[in-house]
Protein backbone atom coordinates (compact mmCIF):
# COMPACT_ATOMS: atom_id res chain seq x y z
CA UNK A 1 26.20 60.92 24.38
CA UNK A 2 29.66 61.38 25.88
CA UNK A 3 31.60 59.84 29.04
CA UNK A 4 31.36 61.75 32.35
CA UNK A 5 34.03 60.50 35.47
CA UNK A 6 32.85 61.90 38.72
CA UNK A 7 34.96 61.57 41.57
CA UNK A 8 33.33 61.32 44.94
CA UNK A 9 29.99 58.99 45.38
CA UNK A 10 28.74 61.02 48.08
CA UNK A 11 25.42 62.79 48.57
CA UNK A 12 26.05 64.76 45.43
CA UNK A 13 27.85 62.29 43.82
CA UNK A 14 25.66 59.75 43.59
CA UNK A 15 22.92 62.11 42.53
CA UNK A 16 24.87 63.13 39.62
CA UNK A 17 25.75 59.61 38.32
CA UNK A 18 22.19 58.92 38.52
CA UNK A 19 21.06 62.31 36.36
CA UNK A 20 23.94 61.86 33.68
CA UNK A 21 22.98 57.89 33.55
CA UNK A 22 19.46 58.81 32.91
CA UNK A 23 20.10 60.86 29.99
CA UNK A 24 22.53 58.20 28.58
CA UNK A 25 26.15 59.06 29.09
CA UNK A 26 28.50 56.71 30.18
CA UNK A 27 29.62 57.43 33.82
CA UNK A 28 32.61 56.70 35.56
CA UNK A 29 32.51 56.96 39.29
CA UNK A 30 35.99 57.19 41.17
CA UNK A 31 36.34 56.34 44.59
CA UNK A 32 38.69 54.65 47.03
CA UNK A 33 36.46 52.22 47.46
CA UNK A 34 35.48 51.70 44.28
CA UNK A 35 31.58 52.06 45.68
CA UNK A 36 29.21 53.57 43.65
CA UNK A 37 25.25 53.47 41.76
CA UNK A 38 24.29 51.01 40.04
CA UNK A 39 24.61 51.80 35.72
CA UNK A 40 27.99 53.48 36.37
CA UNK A 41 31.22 51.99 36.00
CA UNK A 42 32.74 52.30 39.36
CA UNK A 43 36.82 52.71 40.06
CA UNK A 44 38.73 52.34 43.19
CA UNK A 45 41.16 54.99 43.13
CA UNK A 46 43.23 57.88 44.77
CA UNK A 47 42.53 60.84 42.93
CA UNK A 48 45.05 62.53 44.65
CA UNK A 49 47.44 60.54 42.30
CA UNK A 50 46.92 62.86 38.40
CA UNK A 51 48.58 60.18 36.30
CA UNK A 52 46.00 57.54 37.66
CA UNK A 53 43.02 60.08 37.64
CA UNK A 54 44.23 61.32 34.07
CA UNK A 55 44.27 57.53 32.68
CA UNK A 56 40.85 56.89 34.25
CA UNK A 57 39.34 60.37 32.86
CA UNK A 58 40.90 59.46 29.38
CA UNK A 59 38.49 60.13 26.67
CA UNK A 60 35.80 61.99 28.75
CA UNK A 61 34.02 64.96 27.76
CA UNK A 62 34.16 66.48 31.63
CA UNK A 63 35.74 65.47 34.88
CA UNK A 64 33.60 66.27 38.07
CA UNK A 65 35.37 67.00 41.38
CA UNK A 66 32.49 66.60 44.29
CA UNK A 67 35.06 64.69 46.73
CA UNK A 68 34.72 66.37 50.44
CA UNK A 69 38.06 65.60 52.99
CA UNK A 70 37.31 65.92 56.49
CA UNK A 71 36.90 69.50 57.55
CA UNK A 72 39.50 69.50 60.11
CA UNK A 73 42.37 68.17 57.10
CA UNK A 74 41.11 70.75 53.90
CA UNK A 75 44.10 72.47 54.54
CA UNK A 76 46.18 69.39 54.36
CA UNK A 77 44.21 67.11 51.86
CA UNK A 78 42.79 69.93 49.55
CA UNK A 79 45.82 71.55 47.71
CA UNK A 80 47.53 68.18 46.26
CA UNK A 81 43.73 66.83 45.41
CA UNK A 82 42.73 69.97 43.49
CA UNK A 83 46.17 69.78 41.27
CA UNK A 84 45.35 66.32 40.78
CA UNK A 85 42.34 67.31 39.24
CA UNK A 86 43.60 70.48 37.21
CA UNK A 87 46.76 68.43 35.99
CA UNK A 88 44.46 65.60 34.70
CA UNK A 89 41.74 67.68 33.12
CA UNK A 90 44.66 69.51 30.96
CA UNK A 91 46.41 66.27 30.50
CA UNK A 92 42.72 64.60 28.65
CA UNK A 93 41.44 67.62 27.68
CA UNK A 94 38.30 66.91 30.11
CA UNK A 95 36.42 70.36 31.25
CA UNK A 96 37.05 70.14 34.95
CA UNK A 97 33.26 71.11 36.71
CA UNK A 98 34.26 71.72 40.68
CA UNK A 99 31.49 71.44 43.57
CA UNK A 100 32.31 74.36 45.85
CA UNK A 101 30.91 76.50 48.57
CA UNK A 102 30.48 79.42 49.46
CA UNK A 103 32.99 80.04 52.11
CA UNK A 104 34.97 82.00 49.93
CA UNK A 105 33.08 85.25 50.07
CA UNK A 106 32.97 85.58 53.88
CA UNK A 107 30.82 87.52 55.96
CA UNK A 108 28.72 89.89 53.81
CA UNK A 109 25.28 91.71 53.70
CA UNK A 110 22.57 91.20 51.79
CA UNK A 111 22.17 88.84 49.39
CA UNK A 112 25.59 86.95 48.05
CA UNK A 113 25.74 87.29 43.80
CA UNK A 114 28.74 85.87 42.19
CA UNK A 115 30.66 88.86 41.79
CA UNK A 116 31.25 89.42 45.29
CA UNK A 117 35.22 89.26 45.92
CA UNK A 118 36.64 86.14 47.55
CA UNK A 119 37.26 88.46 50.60
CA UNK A 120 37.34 85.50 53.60
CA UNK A 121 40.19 85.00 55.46
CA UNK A 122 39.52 81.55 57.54
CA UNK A 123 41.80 79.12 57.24
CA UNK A 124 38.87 76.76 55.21
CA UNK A 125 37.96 79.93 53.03
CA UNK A 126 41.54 80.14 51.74
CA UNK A 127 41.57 76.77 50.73
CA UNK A 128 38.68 77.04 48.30
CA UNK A 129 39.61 80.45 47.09
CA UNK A 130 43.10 79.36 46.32
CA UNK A 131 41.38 76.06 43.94
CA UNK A 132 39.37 78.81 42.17
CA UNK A 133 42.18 81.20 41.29
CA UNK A 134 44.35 78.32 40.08
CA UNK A 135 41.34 76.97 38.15
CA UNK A 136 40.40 80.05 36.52
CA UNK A 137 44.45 81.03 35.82
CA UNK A 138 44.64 77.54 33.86
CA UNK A 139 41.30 78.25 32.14
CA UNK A 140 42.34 81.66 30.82
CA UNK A 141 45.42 80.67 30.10
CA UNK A 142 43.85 78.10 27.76
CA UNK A 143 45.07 75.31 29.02
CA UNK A 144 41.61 73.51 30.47
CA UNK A 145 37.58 74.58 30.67
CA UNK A 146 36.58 74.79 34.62
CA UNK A 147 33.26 75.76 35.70
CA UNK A 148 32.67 75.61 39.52
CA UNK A 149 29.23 75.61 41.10
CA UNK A 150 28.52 77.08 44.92
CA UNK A 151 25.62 75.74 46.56
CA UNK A 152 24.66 76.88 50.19
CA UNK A 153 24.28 74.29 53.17
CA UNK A 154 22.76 71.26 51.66
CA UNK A 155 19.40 69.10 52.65
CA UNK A 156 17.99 66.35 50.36
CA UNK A 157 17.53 62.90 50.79
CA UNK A 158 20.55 60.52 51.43
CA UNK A 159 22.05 63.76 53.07
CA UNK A 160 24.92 62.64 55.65
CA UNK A 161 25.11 63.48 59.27
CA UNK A 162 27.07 67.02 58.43
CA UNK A 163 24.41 67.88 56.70
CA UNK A 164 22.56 70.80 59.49
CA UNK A 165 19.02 69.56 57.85
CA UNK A 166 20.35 65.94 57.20
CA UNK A 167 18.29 62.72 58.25
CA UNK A 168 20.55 61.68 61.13
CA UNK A 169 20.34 65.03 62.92
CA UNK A 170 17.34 66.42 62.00
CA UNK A 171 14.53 64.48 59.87
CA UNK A 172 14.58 61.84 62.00
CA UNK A 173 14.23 62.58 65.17
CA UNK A 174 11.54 65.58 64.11
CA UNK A 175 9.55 62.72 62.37
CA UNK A 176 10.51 60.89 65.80
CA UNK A 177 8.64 63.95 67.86
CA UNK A 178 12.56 64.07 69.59
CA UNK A 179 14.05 67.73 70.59
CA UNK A 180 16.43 68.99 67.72
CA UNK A 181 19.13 70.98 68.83
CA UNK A 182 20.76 73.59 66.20
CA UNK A 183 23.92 75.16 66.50
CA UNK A 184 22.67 78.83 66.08
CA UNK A 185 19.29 81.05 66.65
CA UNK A 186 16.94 78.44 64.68
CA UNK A 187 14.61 81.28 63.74
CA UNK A 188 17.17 83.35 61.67
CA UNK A 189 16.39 83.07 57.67
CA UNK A 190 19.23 80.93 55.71
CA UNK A 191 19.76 80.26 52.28
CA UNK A 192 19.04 75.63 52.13
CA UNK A 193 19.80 73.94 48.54
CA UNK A 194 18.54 70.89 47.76
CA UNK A 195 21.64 67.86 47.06
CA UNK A 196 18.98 66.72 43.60
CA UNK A 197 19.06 70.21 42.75
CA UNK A 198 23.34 70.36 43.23
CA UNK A 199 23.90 67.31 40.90
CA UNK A 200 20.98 68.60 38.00
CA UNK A 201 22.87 71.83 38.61
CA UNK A 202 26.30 70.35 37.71
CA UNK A 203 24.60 67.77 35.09
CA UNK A 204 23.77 71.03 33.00
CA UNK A 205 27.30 72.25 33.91
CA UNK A 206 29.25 69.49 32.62
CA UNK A 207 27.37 69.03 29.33
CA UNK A 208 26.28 72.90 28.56
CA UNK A 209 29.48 75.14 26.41
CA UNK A 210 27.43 78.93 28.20
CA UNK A 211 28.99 77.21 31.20
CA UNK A 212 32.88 77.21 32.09
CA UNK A 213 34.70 79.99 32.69
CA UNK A 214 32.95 81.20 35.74
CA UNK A 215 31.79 79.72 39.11
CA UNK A 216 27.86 79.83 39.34
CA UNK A 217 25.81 79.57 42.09
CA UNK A 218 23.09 76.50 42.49
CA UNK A 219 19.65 77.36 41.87
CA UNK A 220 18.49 77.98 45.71
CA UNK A 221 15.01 79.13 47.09
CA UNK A 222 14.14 81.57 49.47
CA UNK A 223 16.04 81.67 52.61
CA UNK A 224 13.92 80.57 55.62
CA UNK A 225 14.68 79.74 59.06
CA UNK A 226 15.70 75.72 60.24
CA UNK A 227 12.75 76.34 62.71
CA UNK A 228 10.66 77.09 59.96
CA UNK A 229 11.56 73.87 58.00
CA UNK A 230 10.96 71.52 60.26
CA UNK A 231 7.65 73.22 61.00
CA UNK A 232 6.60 72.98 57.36
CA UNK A 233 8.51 68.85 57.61
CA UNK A 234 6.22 68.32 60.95
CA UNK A 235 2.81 69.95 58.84
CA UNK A 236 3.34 67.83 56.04
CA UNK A 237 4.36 64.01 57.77
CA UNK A 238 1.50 64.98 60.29
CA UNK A 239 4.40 64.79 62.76
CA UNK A 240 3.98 66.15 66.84
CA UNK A 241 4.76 69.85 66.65
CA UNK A 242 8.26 70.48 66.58
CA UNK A 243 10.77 71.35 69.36
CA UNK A 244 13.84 72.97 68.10
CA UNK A 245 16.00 74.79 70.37
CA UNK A 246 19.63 76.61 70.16
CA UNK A 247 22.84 74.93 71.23
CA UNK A 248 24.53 77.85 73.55
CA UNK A 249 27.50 79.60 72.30
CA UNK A 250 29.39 78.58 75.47
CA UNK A 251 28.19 74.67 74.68
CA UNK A 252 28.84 75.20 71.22
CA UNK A 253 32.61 76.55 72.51
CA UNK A 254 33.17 73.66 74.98
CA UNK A 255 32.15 70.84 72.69
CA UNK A 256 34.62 72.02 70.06
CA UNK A 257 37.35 70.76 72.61
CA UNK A 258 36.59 67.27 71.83
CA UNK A 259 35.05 67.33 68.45
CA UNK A 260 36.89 68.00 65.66
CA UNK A 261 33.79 68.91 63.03
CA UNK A 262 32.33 71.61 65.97
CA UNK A 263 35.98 72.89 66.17
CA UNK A 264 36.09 73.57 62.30
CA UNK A 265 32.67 74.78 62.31
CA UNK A 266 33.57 77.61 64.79
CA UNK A 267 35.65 79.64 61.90
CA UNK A 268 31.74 79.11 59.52
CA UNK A 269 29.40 80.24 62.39
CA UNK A 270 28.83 83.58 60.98
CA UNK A 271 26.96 82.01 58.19
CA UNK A 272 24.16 81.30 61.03
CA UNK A 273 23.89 84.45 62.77
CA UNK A 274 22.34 86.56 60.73
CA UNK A 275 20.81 86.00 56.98
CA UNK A 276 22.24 84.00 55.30
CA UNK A 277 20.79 84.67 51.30
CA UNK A 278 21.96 83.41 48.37
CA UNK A 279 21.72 84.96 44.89
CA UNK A 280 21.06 82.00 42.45
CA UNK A 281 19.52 84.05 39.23
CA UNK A 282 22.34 84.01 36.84
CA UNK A 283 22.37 79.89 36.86
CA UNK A 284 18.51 79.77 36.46
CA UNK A 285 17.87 82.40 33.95
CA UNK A 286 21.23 81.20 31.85
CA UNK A 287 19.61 77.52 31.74
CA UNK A 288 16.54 77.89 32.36
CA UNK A 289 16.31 75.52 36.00
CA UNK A 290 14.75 76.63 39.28
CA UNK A 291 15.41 75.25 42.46
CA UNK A 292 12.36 72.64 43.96
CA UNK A 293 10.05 74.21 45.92
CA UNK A 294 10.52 73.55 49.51
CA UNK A 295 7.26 71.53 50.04
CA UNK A 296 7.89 69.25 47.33
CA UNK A 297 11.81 68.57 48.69
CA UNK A 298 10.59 67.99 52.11
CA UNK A 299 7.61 65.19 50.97
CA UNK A 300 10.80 63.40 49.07
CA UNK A 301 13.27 63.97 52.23
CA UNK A 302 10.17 62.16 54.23
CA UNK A 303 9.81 59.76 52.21
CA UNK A 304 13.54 58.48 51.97
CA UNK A 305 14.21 59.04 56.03
């Protein structure tokens, strides 16, 4: 069994620590509060600072990034986190194994496959796409293993209030019979992966040699519609039937004045006007892992709400 640091106890995070714990590593979890699950050994730390991140990460057979800044300061927070990270997995020798998005690729048709260019141009998209050509540069250059993983919009228990299908703005006030409001047409298919499915994703990442070198995208299941979730959430809880209507563009527009996360979100709305698919094959016929079925997910996102 080897050590595994993960940096970031959030609604991946924690998910991973718990995976990696269960199959008997030794975790490290970093945070600036030093929080963390129970099993782990948890740190309070900046992990913007490499030296401290690199003496922490000492030893370990892979260094996970799955810390998230504030949308509205990536451009600010990002750059000096993600050297951090580089600088200490080629200081330890520690693969690095990034959680990314998908934000990268942009608008696009049909379904997204890895070897779509990094073709965005938002000010968020840049951001990421700049960590993965300085992460791949470093890896072919020999100097450290990255792998990065690319999940679509997340839902899963313990999910945070960002989160479009999280518990705070959408389980539980659909298992409330409350109105949900969504930001875009609620009927139009998009691509959902499940946060469990994230951290087994990056689990088999971090401890698997077919895996760095390339950025792989999470095993995801068939796009379907937010209305169409919370349909299938309302069917299975025996929840009232539920009401889920769109925010108006103009609402959408005015709200972004005083909120900083609707303002950021503006420069992402594409992703949820039309379909939104994701391409997961490579990752599940490589390892062998599937995403959960959406029935199953739900039952567990019910039962945790």
């Amino acid at each position: 069994m080897g050590k595994h640091v993960i940096a970031g106890a959030g609604q991946v995070g924690t998910h991973l620590a718990e995976r990696l714990l269960e199959r008997g590593h030794d975790v490290v979890v970093v945070t600036r509060s030093g929080s963390g699950p129970v099993g782990a050994e948890r740190v309070a730390a900046d992990v913007v600072d490499r030296a401290r991140l690199a003496a922490i990460a000492k030893g370990a057979d892979t260094l996970y990034n799955c810390v998230n800044p504030k949308m509205d300061r990536w451009a600010q927070d990002w750059p000096p986190m993600a050297a951090a990270f580089l600088g200490a997995a080629e200081d330890t020798g520690a693969a690095l194994v990034t959680l990314g998005n998908l934000y990268g690729y942009g608008p696009v048709d049909g379904p997204m496959t890895e070897d779509l260019p990094l073709a965005a141009t938002g000010k968020k998209a840049r951001v990421r796409v700049k960590m993965w050509q300085d992460m791949i540069a470093a890896h072919e250059a020999g100097r450290v293993r990255v792998t990065e993983l690319r999940p679509s919009d997340y839902y899963g228990p313990r999910s945070t209030d960002q989160a479009y299908l999280g518990e705070v703005r959408f389980v539980r006030p659909l298992l409330a019979g409350k109105r949900v409001t969504f930001m875009s047409d609620p009927s139009i298919p998009h691509a959902w992966t499940y946060t469990p499915d994230v951290a087994e994703a990056l689990a088999i990442a971090g401890t698997d040699e077919r895996a760095p070198g390339r950025a792989w995208h999470v095993p995801t299941g068939p796009a379907v519609s937010a209305l169409d979730v919370a349909k299938r959430l309302c069917a299975i809880t025996g929840a009232p039937k539920p009401r889920v209507s769109e925010l108006p563009r103009p609402v959408f527009t005015a709200m972004g004045l005083v909120s900083p996360l609707l303002r950021e979100l503006r420069e992402t709305r594409y992703q949820f006007d039309k379909p939104y698919i994701l391409d997961s094959s490579d990752f599940e016929h490589t390892f062998g892992m599937t995403p959960t079925p959406l029935d199953t997910a739900l039952k567990e996102i019910a039962g945790a709400a």
